[in-house]
PDB file of N, CA and C in Angstrom:
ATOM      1  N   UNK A   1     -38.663 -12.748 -38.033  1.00  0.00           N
ATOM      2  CA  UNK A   1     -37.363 -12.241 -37.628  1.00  0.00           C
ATOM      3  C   UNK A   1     -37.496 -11.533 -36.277  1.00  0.00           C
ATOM      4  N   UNK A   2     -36.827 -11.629 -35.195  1.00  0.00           N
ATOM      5  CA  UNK A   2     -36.592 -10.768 -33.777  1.00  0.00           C
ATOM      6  C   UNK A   2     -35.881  -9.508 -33.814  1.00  0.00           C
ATOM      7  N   UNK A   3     -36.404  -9.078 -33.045  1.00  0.00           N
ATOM      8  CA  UNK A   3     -35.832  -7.949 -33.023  1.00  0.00           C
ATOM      9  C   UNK A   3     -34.436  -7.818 -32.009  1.00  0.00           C
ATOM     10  N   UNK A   4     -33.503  -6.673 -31.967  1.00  0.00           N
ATOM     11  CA  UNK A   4     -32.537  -7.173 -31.247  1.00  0.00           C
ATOM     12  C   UNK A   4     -32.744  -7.416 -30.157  1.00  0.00           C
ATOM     13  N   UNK A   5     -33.806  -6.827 -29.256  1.00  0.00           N
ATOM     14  CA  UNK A   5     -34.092  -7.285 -27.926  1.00  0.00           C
ATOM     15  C   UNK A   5     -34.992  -8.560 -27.457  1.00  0.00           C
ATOM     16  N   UNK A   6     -35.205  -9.418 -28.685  1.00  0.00           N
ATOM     17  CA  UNK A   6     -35.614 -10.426 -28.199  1.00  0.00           C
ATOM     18  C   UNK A   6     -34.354 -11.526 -29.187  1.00  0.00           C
ATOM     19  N   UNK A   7     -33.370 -10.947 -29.702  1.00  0.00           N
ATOM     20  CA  UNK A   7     -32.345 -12.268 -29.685  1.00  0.00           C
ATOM     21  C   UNK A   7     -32.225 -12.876 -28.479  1.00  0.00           C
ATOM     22  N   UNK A   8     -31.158 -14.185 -29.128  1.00  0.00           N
ATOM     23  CA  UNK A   8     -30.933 -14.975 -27.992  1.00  0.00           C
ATOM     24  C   UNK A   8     -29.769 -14.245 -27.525  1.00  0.00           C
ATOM     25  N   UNK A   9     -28.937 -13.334 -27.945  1.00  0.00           N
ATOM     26  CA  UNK A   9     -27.829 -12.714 -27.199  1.00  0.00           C
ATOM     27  C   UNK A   9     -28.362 -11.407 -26.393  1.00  0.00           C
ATOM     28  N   UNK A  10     -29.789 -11.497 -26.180  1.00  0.00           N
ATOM     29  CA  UNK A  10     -30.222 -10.124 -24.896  1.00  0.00           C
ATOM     30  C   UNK A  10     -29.543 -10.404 -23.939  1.00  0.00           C
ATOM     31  N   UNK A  11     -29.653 -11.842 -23.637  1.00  0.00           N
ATOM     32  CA  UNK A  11     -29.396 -11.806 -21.965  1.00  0.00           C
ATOM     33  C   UNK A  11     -27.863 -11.891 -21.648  1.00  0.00           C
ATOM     34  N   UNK A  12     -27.357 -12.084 -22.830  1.00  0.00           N
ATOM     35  CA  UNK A  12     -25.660 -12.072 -22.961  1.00  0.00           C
ATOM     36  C   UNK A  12     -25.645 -10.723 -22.886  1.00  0.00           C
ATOM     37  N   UNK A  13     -26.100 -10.041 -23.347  1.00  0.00           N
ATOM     38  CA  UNK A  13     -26.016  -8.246 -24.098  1.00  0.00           C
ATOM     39  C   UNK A  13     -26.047  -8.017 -22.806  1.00  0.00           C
ATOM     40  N   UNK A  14     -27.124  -8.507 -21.926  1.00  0.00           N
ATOM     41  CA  UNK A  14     -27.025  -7.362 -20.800  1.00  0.00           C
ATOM     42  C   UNK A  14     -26.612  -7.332 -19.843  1.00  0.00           C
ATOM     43  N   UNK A  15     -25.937  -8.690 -19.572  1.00  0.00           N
ATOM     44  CA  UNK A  15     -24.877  -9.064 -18.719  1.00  0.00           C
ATOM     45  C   UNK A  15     -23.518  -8.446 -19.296  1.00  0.00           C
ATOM     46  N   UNK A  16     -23.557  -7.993 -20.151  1.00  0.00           N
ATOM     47  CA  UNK A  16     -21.760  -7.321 -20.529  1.00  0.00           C
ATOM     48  C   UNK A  16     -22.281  -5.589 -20.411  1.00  0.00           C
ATOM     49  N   UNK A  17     -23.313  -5.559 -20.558  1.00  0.00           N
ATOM     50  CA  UNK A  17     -23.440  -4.060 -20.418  1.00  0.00           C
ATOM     51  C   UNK A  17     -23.480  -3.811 -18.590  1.00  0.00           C
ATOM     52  N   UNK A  18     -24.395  -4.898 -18.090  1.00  0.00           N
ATOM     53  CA  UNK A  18     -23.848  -4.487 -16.460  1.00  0.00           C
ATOM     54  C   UNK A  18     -22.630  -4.507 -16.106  1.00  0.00           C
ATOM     55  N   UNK A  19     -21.450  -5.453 -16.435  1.00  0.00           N
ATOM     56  CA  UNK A  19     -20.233  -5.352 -16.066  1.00  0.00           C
ATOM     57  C   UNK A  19     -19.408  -4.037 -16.687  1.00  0.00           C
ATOM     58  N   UNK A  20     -19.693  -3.759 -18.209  1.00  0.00           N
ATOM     59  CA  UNK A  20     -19.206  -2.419 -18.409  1.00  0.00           C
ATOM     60  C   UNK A  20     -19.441  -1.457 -17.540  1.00  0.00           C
ATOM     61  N   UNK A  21     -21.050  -1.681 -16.957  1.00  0.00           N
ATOM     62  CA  UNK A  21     -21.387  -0.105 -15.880  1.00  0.00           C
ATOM     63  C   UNK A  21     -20.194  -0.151 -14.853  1.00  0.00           C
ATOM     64  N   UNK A  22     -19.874  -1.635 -14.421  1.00  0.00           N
ATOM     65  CA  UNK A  22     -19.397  -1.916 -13.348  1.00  0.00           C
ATOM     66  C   UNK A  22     -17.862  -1.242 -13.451  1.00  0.00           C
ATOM     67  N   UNK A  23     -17.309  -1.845 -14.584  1.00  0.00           N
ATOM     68  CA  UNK A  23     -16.108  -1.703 -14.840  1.00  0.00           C
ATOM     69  C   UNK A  23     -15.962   0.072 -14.812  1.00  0.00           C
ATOM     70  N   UNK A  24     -16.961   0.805 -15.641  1.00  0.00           N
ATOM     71  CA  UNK A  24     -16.726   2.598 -15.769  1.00  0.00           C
ATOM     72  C   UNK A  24     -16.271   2.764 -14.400  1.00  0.00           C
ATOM     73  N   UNK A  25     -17.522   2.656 -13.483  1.00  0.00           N
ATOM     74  CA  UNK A  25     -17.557   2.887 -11.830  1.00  0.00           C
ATOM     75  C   UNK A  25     -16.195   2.522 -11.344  1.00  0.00           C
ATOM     76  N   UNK A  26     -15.464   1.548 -11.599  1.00  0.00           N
ATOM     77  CA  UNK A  26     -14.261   1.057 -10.888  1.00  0.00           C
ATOM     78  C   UNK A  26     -13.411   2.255 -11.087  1.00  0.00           C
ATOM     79  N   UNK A  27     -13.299   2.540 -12.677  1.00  0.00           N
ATOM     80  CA  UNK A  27     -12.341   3.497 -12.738  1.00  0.00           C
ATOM     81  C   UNK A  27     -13.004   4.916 -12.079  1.00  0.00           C
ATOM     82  N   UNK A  28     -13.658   5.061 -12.351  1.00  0.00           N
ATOM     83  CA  UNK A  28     -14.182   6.390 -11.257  1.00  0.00           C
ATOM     84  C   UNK A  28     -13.827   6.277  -9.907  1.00  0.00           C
ATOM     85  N   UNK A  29     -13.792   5.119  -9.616  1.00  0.00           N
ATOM     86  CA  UNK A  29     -13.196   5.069  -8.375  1.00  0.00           C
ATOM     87  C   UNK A  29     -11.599   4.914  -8.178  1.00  0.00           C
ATOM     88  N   UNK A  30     -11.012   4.410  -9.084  1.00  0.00           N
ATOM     89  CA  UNK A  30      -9.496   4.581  -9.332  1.00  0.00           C
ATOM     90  C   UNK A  30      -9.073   6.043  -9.465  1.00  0.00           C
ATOM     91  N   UNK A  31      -9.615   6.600 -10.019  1.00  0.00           N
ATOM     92  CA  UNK A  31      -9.262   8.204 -10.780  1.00  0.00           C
ATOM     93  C   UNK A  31      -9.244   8.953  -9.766  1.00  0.00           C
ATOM     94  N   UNK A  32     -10.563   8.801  -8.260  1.00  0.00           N
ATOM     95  CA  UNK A  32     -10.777   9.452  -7.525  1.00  0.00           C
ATOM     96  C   UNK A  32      -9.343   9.226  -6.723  1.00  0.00           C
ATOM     97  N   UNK A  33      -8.881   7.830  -6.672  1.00  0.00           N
ATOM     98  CA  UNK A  33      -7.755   7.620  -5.524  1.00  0.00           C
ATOM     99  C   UNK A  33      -6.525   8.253  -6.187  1.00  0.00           C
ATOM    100  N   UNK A  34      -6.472   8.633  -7.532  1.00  0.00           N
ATOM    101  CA  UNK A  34      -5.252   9.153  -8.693  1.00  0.00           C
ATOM    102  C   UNK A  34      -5.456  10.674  -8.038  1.00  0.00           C
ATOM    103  N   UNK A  35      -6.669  11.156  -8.103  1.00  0.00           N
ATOM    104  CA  UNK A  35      -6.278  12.841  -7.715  1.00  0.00           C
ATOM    105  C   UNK A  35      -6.113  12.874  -6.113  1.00  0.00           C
ATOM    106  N   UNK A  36      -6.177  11.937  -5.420  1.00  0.00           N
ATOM    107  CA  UNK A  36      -6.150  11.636  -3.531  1.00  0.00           C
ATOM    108  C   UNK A  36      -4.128  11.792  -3.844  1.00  0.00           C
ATOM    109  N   UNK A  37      -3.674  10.527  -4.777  1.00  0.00           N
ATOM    110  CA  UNK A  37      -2.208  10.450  -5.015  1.00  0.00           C
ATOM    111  C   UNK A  37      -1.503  11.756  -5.472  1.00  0.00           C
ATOM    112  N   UNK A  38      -2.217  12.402  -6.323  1.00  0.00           N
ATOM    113  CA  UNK A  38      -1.664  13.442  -6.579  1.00  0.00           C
ATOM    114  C   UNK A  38      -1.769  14.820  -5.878  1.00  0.00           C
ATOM    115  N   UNK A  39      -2.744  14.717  -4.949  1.00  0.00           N
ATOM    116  CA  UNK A  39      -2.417  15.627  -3.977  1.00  0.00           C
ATOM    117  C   UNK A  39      -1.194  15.455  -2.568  1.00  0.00           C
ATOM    118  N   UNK A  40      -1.433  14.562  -2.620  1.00  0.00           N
ATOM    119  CA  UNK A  40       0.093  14.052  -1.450  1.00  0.00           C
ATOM    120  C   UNK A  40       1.271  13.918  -2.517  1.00  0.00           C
ATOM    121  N   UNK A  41       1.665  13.423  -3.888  1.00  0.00           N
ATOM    122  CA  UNK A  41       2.554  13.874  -4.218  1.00  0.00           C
ATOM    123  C   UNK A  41       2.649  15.206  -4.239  1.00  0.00           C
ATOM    124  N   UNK A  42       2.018  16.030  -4.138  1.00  0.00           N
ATOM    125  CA  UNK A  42       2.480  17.831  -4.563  1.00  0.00           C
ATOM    126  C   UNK A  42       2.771  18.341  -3.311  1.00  0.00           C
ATOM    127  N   UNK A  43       2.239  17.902  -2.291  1.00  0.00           N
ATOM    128  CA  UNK A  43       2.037  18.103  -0.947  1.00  0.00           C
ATOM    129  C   UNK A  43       3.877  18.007  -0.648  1.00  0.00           C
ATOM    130  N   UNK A  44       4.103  16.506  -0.825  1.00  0.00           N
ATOM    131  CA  UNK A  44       5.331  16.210  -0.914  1.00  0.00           C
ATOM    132  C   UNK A  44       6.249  15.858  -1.502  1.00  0.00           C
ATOM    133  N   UNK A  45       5.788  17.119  -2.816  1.00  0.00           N
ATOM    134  CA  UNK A  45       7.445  17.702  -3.559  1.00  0.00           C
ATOM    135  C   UNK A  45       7.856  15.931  -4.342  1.00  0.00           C
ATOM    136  N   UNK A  46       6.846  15.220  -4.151  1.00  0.00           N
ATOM    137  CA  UNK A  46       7.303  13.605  -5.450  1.00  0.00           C
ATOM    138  C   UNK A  46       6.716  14.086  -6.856  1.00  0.00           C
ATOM    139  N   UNK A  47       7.338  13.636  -7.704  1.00  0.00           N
ATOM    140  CA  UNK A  47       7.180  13.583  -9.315  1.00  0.00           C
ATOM    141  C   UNK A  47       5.572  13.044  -9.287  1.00  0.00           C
ATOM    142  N   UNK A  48       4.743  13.931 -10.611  1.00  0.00           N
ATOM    143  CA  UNK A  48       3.691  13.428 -11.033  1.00  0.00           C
ATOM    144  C   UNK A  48       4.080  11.854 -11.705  1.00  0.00           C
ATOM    145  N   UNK A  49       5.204  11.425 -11.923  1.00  0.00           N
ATOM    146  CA  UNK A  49       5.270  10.358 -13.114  1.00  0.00           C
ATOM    147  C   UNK A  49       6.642   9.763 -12.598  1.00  0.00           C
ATOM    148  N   UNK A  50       6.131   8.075 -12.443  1.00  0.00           N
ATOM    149  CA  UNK A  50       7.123   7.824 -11.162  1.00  0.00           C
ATOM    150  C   UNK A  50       7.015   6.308 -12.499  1.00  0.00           C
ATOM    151  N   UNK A  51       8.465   6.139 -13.366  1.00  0.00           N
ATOM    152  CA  UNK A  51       8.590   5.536 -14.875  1.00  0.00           C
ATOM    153  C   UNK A  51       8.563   3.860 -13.864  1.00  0.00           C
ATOM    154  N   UNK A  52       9.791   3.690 -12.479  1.00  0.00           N
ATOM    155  CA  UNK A  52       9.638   2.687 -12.214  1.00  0.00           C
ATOM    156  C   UNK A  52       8.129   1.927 -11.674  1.00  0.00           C
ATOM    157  N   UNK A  53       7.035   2.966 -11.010  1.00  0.00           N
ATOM    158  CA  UNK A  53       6.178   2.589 -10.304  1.00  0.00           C
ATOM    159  C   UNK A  53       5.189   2.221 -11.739  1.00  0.00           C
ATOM    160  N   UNK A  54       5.435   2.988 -12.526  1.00  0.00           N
ATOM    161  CA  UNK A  54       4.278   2.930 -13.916  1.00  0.00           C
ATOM    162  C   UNK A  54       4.757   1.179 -14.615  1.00  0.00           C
ATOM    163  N   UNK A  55       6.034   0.694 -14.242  1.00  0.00           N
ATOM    164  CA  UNK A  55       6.362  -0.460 -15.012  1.00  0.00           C
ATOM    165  C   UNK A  55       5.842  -1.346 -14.485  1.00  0.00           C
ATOM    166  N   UNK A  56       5.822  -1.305 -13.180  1.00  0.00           N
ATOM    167  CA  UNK A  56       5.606  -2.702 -11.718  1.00  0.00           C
ATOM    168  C   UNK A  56       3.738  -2.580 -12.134  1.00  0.00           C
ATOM    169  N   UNK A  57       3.107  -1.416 -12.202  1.00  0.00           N
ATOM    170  CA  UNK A  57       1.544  -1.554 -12.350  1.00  0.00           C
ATOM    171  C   UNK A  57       1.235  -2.466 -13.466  1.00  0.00           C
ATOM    172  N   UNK A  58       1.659  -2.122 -14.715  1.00  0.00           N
ATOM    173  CA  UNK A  58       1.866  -2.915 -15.957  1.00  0.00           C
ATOM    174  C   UNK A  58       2.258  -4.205 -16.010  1.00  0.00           C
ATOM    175  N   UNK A  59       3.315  -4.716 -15.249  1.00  0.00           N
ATOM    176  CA  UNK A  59       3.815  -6.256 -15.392  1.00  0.00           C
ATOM    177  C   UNK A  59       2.483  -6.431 -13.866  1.00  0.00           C
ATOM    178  N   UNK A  60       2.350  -5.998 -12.891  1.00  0.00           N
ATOM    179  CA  UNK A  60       1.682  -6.813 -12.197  1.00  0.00           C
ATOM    180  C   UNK A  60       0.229  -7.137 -12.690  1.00  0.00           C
ATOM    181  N   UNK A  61      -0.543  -5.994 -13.302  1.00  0.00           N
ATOM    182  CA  UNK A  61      -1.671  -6.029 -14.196  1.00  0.00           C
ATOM    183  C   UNK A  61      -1.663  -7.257 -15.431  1.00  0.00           C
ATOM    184  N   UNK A  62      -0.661  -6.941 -15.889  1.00  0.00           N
ATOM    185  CA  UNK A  62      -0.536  -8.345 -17.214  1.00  0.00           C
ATOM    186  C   UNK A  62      -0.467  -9.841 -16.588  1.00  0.00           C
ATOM    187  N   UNK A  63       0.684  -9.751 -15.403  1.00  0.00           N
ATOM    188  CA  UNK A  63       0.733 -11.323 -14.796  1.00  0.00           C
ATOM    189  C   UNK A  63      -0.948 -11.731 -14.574  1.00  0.00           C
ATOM    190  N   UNK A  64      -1.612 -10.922 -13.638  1.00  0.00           N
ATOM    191  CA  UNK A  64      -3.232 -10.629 -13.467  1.00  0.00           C
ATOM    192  C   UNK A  64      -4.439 -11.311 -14.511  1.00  0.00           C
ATOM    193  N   UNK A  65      -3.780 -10.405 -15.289  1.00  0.00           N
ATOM    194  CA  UNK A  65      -4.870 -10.758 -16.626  1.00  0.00           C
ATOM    195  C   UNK A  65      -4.209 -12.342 -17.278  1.00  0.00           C
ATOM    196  N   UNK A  66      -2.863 -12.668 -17.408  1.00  0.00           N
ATOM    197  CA  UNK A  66      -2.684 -14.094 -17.947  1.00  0.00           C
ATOM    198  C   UNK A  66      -3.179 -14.991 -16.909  1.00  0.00           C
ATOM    199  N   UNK A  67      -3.515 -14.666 -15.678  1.00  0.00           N
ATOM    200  CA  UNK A  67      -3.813 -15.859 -14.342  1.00  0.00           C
ATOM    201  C   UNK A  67      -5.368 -15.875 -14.793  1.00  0.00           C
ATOM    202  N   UNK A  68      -5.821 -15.169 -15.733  1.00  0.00           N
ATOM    203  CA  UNK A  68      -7.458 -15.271 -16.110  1.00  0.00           C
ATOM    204  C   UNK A  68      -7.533 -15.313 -17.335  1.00  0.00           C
ATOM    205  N   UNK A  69      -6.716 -15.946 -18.028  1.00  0.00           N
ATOM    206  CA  UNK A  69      -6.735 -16.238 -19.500  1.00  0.00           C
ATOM    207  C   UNK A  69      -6.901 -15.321 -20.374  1.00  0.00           C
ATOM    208  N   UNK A  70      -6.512 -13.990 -19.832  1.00  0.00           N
ATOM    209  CA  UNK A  70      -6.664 -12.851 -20.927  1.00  0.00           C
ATOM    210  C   UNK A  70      -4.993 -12.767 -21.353  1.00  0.00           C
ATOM    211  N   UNK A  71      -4.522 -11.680 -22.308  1.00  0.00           N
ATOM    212  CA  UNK A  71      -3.123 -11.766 -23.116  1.00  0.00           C
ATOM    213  C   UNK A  71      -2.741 -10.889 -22.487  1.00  0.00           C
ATOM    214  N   UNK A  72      -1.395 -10.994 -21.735  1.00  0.00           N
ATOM    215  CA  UNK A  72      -0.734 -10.054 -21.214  1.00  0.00           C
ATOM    216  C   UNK A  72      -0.826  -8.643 -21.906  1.00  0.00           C
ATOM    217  N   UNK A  73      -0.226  -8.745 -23.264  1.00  0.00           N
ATOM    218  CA  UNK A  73       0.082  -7.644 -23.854  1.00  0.00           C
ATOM    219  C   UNK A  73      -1.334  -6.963 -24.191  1.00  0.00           C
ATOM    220  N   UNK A  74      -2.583  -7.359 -24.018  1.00  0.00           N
ATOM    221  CA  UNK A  74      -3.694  -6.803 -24.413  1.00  0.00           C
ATOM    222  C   UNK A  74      -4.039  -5.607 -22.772  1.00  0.00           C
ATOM    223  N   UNK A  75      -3.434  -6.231 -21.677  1.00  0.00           N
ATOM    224  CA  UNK A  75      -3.647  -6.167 -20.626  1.00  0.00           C
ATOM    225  C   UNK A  75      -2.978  -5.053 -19.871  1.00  0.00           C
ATOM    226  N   UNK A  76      -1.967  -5.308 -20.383  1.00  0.00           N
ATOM    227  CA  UNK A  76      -0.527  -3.925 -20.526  1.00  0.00           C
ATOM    228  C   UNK A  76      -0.691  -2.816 -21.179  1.00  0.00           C
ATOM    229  N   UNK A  77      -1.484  -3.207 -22.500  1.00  0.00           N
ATOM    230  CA  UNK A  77      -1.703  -1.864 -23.151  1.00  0.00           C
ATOM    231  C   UNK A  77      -2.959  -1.201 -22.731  1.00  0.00           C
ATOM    232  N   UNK A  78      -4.236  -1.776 -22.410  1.00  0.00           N
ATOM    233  CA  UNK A  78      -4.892  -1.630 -21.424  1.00  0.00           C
ATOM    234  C   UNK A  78      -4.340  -0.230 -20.574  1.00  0.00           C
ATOM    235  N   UNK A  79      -3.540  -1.040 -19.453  1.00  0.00           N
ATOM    236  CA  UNK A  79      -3.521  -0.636 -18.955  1.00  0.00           C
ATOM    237  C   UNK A  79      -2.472   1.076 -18.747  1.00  0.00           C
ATOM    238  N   UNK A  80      -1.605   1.070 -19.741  1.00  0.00           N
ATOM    239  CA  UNK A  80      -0.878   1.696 -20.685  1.00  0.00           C
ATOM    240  C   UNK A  80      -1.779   2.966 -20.851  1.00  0.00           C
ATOM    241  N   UNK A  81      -2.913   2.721 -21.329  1.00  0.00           N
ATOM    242  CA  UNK A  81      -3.837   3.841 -21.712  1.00  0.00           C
ATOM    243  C   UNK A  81      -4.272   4.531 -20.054  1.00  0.00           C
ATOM    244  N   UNK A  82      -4.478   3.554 -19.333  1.00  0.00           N
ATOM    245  CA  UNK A  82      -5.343   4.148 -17.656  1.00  0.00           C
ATOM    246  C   UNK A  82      -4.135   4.821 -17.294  1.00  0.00           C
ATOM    247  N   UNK A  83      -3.001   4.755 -17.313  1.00  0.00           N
ATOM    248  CA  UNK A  83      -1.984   5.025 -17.065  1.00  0.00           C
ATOM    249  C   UNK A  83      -1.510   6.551 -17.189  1.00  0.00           C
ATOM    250  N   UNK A  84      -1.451   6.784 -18.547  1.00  0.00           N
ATOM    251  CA  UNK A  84      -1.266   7.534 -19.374  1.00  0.00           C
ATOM    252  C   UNK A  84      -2.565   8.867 -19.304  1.00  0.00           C
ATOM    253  N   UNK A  85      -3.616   7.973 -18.702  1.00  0.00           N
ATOM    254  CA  UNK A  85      -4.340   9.079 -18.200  1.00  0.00           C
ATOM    255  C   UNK A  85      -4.781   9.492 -16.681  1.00  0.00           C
ATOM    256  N   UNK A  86      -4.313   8.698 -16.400  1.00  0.00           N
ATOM    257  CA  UNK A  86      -3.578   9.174 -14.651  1.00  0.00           C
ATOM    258  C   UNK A  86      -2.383  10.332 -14.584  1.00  0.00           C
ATOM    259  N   UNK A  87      -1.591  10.410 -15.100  1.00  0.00           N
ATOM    260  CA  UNK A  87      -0.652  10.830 -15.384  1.00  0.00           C
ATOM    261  C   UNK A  87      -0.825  12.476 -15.974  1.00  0.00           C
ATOM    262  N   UNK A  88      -2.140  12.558 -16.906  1.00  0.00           N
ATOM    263  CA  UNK A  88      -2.210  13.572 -17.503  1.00  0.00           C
ATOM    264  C   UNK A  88      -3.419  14.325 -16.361  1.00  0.00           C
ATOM    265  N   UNK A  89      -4.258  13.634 -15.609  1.00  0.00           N
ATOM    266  CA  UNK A  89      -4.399  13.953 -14.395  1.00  0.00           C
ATOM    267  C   UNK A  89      -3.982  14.486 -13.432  1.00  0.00           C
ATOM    268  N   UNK A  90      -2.495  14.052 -13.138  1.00  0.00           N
ATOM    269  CA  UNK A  90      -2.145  13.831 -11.880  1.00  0.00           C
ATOM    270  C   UNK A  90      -1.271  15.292 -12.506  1.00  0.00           C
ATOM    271  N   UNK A  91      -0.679  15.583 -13.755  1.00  0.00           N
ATOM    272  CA  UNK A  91       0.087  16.890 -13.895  1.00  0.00           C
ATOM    273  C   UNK A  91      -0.644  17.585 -14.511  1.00  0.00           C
ATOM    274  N   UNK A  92      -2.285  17.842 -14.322  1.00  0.00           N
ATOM    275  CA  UNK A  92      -3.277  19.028 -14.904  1.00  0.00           C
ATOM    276  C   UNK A  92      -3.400  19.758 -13.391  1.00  0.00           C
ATOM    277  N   UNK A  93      -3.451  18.410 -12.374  1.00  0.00           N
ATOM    278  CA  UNK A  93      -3.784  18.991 -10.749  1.00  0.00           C
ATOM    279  C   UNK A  93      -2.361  19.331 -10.224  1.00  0.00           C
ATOM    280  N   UNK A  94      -1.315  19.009 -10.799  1.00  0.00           N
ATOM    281  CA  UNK A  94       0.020  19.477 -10.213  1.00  0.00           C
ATOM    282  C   UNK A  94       0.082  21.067 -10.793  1.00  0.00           C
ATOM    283  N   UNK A  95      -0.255  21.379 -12.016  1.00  0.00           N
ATOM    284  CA  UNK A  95      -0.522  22.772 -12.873  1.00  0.00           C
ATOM    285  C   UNK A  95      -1.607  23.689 -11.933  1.00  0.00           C
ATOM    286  N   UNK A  96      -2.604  23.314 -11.256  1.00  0.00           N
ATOM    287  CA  UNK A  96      -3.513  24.441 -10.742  1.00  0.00           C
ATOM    288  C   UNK A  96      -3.034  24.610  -9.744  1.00  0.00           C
ATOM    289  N   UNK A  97      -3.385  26.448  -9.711  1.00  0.00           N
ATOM    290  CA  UNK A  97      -3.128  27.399  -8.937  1.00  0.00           C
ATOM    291  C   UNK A  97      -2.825  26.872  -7.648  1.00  0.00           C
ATOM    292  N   UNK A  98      -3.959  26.149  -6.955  1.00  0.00           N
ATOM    293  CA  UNK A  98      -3.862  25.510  -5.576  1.00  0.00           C
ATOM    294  C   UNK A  98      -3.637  23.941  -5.453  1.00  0.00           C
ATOM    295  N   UNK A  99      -3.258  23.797  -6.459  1.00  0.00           N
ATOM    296  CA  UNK A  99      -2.980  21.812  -6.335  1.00  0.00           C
ATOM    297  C   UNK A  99      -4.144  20.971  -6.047  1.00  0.00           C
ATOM    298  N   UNK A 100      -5.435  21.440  -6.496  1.00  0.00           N
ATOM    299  CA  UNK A 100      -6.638  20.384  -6.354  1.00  0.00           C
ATOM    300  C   UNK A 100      -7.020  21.265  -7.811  1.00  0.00           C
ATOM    301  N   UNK A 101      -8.316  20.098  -8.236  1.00  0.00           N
ATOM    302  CA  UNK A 101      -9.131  20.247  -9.529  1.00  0.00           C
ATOM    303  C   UNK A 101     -10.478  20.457  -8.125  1.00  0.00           C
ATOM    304  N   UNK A 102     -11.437  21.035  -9.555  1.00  0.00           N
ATOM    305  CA  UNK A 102     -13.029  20.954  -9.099  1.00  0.00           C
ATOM    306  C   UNK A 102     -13.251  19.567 -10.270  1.00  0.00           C
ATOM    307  N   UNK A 103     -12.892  18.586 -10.348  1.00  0.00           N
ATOM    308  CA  UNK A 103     -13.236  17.763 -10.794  1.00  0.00           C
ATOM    309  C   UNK A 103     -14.066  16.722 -10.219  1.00  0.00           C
ATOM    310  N   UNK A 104     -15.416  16.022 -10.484  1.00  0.00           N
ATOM    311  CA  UNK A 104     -16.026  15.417  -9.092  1.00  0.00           C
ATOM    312  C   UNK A 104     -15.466  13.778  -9.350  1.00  0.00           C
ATOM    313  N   UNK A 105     -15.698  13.769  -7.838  1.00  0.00           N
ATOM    314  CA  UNK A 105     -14.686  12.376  -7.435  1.00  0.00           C
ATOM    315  C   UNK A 105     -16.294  11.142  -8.136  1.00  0.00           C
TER     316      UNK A 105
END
């Protein structure tokens, strides 16, 4: 019997675990441009939570994901969640004293 690191799904295994690293990093890098957005919204007096701009991310994300054979609605809710925590972001840094976090980019 093998052990799990010599199945035949290692080299599958570790090709989805590099793209997960990949994928974390992306959003670290999204999040960083979410508190960049939410300092120019506060700057200039715009809503943390903008319902039409949150719909257009969602349908353009889902069209996205069906042009690559993934399910819209898996894609939406997805993205639903990044959303939803942008948002709780973007009005934790609208709440401090000086309108920035010590949060690292």
């Amino acid at each position: 019997m093998s052990t799990p690191d010599e199945s035949p799904l290692a080299p599958l295994r570790a090709e989805i675990d590099a793209i997960d690293a990949e994928l974390v990093a992306l959003l670290g890098r999204r999040f960083g441009v979410v508190r960049r957005v939410a300092d120019v919204k506060h700057r200039h007096g715009i809503p943390a939570v903008l319902p039409e701009r949150i719909e257009a991310v969602k349908r353009q994300a889902a069209a996205r994901g069906e042009a690559v054979g993934l399910d819209p609605g898996f894609v939406a809710g997805l993205y639903q969640m990044i959303i939803d925590e942008a948002c709780r972001t973007e009005e934790r840094l609208f709440a401090a004293p000086d309108g920035t976090s010590d949060e690292g980019e």
